[in-house]
Protein backbone atom coordinates (compact mmCIF):
# COMPACT_ATOMS: atom_id res chain seq x y z
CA UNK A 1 0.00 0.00 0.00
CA UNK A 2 1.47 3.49 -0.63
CA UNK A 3 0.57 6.28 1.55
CA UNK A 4 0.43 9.75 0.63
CA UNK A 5 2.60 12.20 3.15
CA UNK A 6 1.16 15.32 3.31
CA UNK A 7 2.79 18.94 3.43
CA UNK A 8 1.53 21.47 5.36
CA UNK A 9 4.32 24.11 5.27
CA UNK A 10 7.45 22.83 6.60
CA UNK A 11 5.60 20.30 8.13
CA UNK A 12 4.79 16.43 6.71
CA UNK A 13 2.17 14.45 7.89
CA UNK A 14 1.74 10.79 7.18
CA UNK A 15 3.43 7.49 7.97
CA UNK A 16 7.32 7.51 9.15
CA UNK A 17 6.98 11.19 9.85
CA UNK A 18 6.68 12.95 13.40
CA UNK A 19 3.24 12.83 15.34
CA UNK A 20 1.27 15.95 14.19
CA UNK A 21 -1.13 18.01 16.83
CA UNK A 22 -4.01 20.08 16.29
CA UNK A 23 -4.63 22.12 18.93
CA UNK A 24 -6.28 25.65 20.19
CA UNK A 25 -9.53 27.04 21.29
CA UNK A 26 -12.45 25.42 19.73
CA UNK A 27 -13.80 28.92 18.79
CA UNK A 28 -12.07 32.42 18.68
CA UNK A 29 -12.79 34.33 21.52
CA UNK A 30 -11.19 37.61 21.30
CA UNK A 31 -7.86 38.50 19.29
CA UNK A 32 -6.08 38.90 22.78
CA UNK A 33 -6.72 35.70 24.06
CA UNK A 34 -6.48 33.33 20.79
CA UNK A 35 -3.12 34.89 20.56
CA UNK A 36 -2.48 33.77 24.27
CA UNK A 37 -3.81 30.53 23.23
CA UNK A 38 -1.14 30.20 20.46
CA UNK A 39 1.52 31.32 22.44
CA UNK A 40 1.85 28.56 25.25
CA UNK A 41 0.83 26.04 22.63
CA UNK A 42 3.90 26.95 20.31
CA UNK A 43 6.54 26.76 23.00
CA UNK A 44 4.48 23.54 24.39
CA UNK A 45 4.92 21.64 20.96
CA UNK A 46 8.57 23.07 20.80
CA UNK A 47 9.56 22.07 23.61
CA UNK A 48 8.66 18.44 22.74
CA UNK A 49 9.50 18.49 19.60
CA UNK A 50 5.98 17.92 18.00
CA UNK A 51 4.87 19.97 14.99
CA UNK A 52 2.11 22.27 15.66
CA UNK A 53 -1.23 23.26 13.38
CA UNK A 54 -3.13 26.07 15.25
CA UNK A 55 -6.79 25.68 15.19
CA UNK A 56 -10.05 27.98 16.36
CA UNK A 57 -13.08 28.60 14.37
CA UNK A 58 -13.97 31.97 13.27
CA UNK A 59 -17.99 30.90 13.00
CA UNK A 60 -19.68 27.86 15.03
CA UNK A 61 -22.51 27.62 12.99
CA UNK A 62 -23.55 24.26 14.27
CA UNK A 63 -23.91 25.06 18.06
CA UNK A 64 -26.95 23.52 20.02
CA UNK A 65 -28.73 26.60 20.47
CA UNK A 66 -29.70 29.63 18.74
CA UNK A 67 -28.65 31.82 21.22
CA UNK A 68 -25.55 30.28 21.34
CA UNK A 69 -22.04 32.38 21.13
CA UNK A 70 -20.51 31.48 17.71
CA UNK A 71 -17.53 33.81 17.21
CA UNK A 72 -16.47 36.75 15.24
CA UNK A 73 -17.33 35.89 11.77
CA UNK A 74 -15.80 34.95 8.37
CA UNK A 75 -13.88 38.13 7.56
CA UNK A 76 -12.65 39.01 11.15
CA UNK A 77 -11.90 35.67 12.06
CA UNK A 78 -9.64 35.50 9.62
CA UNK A 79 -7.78 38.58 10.60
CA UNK A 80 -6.92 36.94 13.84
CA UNK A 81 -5.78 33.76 12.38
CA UNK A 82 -3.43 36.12 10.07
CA UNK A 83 -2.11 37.37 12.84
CA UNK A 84 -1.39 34.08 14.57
CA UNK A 85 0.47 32.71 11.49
CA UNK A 86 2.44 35.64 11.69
CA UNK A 87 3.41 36.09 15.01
CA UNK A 88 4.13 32.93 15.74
CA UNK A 89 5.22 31.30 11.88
CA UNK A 90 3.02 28.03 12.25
CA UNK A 91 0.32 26.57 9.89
CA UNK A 92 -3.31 27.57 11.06
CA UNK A 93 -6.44 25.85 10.15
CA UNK A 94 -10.59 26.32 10.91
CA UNK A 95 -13.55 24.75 9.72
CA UNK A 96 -15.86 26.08 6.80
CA UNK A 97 -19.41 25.36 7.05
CA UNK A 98 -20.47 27.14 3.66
CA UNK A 99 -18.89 26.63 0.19
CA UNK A 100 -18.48 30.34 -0.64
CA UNK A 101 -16.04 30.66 2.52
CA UNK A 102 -13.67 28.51 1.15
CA UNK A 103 -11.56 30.71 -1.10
CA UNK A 104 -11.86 33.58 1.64
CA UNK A 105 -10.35 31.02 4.51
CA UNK A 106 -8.16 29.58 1.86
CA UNK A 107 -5.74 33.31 1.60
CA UNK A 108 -4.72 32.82 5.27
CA UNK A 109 -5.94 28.92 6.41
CA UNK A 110 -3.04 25.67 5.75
CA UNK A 111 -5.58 23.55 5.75
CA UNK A 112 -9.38 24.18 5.58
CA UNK A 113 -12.07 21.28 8.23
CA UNK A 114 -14.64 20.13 7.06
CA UNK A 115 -17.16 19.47 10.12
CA UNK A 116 -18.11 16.05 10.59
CA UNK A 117 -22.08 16.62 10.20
CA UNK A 118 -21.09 18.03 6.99
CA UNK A 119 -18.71 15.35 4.90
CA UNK A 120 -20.85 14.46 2.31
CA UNK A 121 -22.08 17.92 1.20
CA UNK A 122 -20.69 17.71 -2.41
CA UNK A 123 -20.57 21.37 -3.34
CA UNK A 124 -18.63 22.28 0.25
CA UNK A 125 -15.71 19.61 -0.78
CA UNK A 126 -15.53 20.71 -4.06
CA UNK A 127 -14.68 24.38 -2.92
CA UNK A 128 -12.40 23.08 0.01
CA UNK A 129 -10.31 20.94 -2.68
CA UNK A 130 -10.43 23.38 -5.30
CA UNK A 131 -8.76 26.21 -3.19
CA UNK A 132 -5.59 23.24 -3.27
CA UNK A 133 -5.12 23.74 0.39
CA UNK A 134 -5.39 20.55 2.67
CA UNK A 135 -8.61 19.33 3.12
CA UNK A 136 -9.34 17.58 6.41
CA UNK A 137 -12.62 15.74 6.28
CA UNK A 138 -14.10 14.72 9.72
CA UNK A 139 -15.98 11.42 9.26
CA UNK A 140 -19.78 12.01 9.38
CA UNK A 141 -20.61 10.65 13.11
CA UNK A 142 -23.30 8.56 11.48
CA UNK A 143 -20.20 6.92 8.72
CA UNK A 144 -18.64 3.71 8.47
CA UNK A 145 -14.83 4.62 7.84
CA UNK A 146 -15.10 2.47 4.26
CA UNK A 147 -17.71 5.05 3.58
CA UNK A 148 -15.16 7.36 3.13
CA UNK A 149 -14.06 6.73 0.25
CA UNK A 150 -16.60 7.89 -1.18
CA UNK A 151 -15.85 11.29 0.27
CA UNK A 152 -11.86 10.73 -1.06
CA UNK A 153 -13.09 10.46 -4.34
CA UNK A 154 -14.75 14.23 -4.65
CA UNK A 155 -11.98 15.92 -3.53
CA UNK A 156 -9.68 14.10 -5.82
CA UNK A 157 -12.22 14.65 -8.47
CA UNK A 158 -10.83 18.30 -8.71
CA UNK A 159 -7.16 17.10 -8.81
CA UNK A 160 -6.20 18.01 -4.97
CA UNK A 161 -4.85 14.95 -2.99
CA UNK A 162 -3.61 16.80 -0.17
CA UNK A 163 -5.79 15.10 2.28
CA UNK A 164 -6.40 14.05 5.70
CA UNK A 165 -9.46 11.88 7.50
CA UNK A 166 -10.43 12.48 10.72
CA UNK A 167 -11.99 10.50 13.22
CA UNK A 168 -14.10 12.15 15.78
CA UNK A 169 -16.61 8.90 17.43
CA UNK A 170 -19.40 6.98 15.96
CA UNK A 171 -23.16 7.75 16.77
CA UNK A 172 -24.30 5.19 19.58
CA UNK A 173 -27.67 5.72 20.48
CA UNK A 174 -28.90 8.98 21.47
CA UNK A 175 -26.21 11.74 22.88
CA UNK A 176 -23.59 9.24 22.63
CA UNK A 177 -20.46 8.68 20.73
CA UNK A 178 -18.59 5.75 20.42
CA UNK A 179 -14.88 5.20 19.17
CA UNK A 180 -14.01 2.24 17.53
CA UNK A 181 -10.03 2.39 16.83
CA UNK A 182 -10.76 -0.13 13.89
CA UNK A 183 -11.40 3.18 11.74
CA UNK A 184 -7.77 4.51 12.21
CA UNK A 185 -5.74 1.25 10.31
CA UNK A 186 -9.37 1.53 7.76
CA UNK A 187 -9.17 4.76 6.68
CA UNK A 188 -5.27 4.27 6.53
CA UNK A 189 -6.12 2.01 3.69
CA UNK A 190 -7.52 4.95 1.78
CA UNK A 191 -3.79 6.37 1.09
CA UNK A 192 -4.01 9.39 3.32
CA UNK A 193 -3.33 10.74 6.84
CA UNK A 194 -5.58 9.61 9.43
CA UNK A 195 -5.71 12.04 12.29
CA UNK A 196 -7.94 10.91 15.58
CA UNK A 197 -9.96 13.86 17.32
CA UNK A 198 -9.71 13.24 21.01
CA UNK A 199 -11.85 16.13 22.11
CA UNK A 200 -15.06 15.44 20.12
CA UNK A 201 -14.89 11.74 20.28
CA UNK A 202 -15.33 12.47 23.88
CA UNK A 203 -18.38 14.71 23.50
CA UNK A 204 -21.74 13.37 24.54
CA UNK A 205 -23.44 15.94 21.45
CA UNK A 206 -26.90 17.24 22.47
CA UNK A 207 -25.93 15.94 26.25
CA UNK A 208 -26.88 18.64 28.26
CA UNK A 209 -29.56 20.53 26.44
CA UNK A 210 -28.98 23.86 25.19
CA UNK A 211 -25.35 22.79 25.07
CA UNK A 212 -23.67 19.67 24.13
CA UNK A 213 -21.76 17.89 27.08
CA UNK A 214 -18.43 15.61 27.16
CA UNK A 215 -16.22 13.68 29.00
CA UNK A 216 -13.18 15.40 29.07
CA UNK A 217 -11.84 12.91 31.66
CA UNK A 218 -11.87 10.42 28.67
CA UNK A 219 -10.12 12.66 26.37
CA UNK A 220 -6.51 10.89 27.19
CA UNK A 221 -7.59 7.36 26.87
CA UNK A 222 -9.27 7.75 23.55
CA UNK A 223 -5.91 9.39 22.17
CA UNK A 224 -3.52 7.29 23.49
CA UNK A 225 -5.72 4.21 21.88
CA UNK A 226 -5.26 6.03 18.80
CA UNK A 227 -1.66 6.84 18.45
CA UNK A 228 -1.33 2.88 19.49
CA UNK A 229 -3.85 1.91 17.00
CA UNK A 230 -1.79 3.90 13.77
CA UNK A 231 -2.67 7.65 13.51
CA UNK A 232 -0.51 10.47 12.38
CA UNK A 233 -2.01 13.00 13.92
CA UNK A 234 -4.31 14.17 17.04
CA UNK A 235 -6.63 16.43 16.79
CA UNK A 236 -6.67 17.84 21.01
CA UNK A 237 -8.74 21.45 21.76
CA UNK A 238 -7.20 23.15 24.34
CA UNK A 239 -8.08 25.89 26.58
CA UNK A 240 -6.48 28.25 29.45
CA UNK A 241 -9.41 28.20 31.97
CA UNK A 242 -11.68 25.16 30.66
CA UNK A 243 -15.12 26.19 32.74
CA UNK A 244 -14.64 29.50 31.07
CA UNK A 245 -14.84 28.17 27.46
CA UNK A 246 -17.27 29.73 25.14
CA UNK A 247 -17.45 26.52 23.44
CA UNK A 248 -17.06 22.78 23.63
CA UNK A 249 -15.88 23.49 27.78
CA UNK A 250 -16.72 20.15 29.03
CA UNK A 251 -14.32 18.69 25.98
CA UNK A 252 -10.82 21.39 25.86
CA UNK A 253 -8.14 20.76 27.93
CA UNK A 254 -6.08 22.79 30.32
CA UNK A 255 -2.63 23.30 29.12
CA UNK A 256 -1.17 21.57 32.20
CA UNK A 257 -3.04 18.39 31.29
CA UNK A 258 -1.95 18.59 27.30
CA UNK A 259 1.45 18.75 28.31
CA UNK A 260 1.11 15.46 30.69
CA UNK A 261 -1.04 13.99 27.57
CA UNK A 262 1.47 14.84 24.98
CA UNK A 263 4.38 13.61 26.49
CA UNK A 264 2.35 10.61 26.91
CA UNK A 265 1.74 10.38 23.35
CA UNK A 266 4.53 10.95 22.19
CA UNK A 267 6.48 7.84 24.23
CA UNK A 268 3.26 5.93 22.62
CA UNK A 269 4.00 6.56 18.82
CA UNK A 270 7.94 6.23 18.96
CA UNK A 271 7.18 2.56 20.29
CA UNK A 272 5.08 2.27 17.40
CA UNK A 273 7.25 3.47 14.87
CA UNK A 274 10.16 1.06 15.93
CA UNK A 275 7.59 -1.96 15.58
């Protein structure tokens, strides 16, 4: 089988190369403190020697509840994650939730999410792909991981293969996920990076309402499973004051319990990659 390694400026993701992280606030709060965010997490991953892809969305437009708070927007959004990039030189990313935001995300994003609820809307792919950034494509919580292929094949369709598949839980019964590590070594067979999100598998969506709750106590289990089980990347929101959280607060992790989880994960994949 012959994988695909992935660039995402100086970085490569894919098998044989370092164990990626995606980290940040799940939504931009203010410029001040997704800047703050960035900061800790940069000299975090550099200090362990893990390459670092910033992440916060600029627009939550699938929270529970109307009323609730879904960030700055497209255009200013993206200002912020400018500024990031620059200040600190690493690769951002977000998610898009509409097709005509691709090409706008696309002058500043490395790599533009697509949200998990939203995999198989054709038209969004196609504008994701055709920007030639990285695409990474949560799989739909309601997907088998061979279904994915499917999904492979439209963004390939427009002659971009710079991919990467994302597992984030499996529906089980109502406000419950379920993670079944099988789908790491089966998307694998796809070709791409597989990345494992250890935050939203660990979400129990809907659980609490308004709001969707989370077990953020299960957050390093599910990720060290998935480094064992083959991924090349982890996908881990993180967050200065957790309660605080404007979004997702029952799934981000304090920095003090990344660091503890990375090191963690990192011990985890060299074992692997000497077997």
């Amino acid at each position: 089988m012959s994988y695909k390694k992935v660039p995402i400026q100086n970085i490569l993701v894919g098998e044989g190369q370092p164990l990626a992280i995606i980290s940040g606030p799940c939504i931009i709060e203010s410029e001040s403190h997704t800047l703050q965010c960035a900061e800790i997490l940069v000299k975090l991953c550099s200090s362990l020697g893990l390459p670092l892809i910033f992440k916060a969305s600029y627009d939550k437009a699938n929270r529970s509840a109307v009323d609730s708070f879904r960030g700055p927007g497209l255009h200013a959004g993206i200002k912020i994650l400018e500024k990031v990039k620059k200040t600190f030189g690493i690769p951002v990313t977000t998610d898009i939730h509409e097709p005509s935001h691709a090409a706008v995300a696309a002058e500043v994003c490395d790599v533009l999410q697509i949200p998990a609820f939203l995999c198989r809307q054709t038209d969004l792919l196609l504008a994701a792909a055709s920007t030639k950034k990285v695409v990474n494509v949560k799989k739909g919580q309601f997907l088998a991981p061979w279904d994915m292929q499917n999904i492979v094949d439209k963004i390939v369709s427009t002659g971009n293969h710079a991919m990467i598949l994302t597992d984030r839980g499996t529906c089980f019964g109502y406000n419950n996920l379920v993670s079944d590590m099988r789908a790491i070594p089966i998307m694998k067979q796809l070709g791409y990076p597989v990345c494992f999100d250890a935050s939203h598998s660990a979400q129990l969506p809907g659980g609490l309402g308004k709001t969707t709750g989370g077990q953020r106590e299960l957050i390093p289990t599910l990720a060290k499973a998935a480094v064992a089980a083959g991924c090349h990347m982890v996908f881990i929101e993180s967050h200065p004051h957790p309660k605080l959280a404007k979004s997702d607060s029952t799934t981000v992790l304090p920095y003090d319990l990344l660091e503890t989880l990375l090191r963690q994960l990192l011990a985890i994949y060299q074992v692997i990659q000497e077997s």
